[in-house]
C-alpha atoms as a PDB file:
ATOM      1  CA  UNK A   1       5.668   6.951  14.366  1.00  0.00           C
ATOM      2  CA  UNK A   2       5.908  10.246  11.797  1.00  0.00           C
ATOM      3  CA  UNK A   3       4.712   9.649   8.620  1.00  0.00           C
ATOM      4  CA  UNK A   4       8.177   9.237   7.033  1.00  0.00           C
ATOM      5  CA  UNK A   5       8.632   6.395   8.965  1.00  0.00           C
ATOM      6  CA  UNK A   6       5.291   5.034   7.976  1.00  0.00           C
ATOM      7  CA  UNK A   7       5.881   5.499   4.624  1.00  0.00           C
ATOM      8  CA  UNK A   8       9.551   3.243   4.848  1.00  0.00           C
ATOM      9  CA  UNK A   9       7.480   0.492   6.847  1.00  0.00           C
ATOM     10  CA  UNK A  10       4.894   0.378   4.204  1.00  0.00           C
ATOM     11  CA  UNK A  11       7.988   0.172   1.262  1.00  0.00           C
ATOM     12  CA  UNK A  12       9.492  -2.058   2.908  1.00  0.00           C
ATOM     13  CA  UNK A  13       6.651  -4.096   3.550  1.00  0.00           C
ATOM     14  CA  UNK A  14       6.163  -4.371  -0.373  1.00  0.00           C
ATOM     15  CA  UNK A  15       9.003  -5.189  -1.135  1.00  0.00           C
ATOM     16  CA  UNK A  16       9.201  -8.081   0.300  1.00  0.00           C
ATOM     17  CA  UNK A  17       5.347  -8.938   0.023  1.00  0.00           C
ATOM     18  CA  UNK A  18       4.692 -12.004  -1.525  1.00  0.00           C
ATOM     19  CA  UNK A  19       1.074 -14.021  -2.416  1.00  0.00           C
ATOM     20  CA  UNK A  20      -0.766 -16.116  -4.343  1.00  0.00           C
ATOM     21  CA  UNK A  21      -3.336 -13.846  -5.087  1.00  0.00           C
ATOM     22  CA  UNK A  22      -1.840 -10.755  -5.627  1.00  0.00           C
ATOM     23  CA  UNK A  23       1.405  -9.372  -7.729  1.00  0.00           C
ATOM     24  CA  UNK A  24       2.414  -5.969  -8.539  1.00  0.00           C
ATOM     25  CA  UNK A  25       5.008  -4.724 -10.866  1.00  0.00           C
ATOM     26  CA  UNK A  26       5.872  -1.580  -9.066  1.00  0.00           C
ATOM     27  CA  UNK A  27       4.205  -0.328  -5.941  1.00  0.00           C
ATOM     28  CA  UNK A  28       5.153   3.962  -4.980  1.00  0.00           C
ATOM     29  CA  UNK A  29       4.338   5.403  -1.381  1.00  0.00           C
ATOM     30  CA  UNK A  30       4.671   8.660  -0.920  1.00  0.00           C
ATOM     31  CA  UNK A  31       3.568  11.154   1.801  1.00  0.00           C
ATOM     32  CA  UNK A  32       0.673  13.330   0.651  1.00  0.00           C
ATOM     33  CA  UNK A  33       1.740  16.698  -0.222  1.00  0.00           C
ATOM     34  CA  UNK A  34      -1.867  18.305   0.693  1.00  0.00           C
ATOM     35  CA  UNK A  35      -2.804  15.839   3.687  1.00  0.00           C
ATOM     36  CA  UNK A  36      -0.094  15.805   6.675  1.00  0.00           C
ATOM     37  CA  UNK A  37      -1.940  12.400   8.033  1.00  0.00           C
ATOM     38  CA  UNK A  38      -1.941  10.984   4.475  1.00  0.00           C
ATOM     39  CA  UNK A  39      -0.374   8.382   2.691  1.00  0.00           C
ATOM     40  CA  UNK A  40      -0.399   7.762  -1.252  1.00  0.00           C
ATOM     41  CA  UNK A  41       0.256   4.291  -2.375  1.00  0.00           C
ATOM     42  CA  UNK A  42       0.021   3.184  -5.805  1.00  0.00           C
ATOM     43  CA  UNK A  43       0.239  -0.048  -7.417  1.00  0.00           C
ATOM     44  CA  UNK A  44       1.319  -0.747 -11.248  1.00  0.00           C
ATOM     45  CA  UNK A  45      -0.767  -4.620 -11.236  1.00  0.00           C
ATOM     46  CA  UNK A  46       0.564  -5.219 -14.830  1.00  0.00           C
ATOM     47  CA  UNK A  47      -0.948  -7.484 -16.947  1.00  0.00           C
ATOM     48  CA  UNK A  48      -2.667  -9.620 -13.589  1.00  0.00           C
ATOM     49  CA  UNK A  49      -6.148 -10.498 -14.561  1.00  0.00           C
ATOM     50  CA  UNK A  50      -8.768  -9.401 -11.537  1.00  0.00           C
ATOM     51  CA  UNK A  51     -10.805  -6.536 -10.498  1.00  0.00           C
ATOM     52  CA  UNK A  52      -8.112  -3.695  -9.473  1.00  0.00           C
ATOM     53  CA  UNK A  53     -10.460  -2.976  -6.333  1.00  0.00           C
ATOM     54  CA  UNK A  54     -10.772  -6.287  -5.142  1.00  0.00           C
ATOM     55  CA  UNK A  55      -6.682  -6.590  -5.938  1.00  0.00           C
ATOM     56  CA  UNK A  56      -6.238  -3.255  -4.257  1.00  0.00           C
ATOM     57  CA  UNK A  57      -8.108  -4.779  -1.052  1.00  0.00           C
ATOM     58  CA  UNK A  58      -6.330  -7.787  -0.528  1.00  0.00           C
ATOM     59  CA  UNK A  59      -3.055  -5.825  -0.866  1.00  0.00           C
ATOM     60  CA  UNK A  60      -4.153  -3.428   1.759  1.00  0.00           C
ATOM     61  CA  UNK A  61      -5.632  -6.316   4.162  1.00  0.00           C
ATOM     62  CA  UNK A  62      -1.976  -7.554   4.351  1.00  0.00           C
ATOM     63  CA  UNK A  63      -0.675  -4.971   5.221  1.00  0.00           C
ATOM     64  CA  UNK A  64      -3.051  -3.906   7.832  1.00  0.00           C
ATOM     65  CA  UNK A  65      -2.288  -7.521   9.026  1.00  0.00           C
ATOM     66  CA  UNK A  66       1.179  -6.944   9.528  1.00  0.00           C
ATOM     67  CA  UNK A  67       1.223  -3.317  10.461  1.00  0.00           C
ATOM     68  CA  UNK A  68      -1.882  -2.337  12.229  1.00  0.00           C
ATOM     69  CA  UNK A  69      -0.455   0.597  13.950  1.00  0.00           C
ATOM     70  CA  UNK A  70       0.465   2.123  10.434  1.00  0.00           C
ATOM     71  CA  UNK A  71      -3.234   1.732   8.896  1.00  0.00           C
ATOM     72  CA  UNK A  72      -4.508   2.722  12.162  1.00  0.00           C
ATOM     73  CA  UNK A  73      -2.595   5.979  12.215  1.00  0.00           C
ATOM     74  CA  UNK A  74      -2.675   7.219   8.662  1.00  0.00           C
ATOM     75  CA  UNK A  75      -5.040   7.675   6.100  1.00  0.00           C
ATOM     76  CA  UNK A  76      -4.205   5.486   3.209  1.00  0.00           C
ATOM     77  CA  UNK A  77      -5.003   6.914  -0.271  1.00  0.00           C
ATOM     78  CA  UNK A  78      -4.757   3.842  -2.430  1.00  0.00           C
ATOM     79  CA  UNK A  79      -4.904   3.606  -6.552  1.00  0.00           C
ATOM     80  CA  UNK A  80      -4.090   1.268  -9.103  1.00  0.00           C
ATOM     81  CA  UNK A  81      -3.774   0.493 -12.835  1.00  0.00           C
END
């Protein structure tokens, strides 16, 4: 898998991501521009009360649940607000 298609698994994955314990507003993934085995992801949390780390991490854990072979593969560079 190149990291473009990485990146559409990862969108697509949020898009149709769905919990209890997390919500976003808006979630962007991008391919780095300065790491070729990098992939930016940030997530727009809104108003959701919670530590953005621990929100961050539970995000992340699903998707490494549903697409190992993507976390595996790339570096994921991961913020929040």
């Amino acid at each position: 898998m190149d990291i473009n298609d990485a990146v559409r698994t990862i969108e697509t994955f949020f898009e149709s991501f769905q919990s209890d314990e997390v919500s976003f507003e808006e979630v962007r993934v991008r391919p780095s521009g300065d790491d070729m085995n990098a992939i930016k992801i940030w997530f727009d949390f809104g108003e959701q009360d919670g530590n953005l780390e621990a929100l961050k991490a539970k995000a992340i854990a699903a998707l490494g649940e549903a697409h190992k072979d993507v976390v595996a593969a790339f570096e994921l560079q991961v913020r929040a607000k």
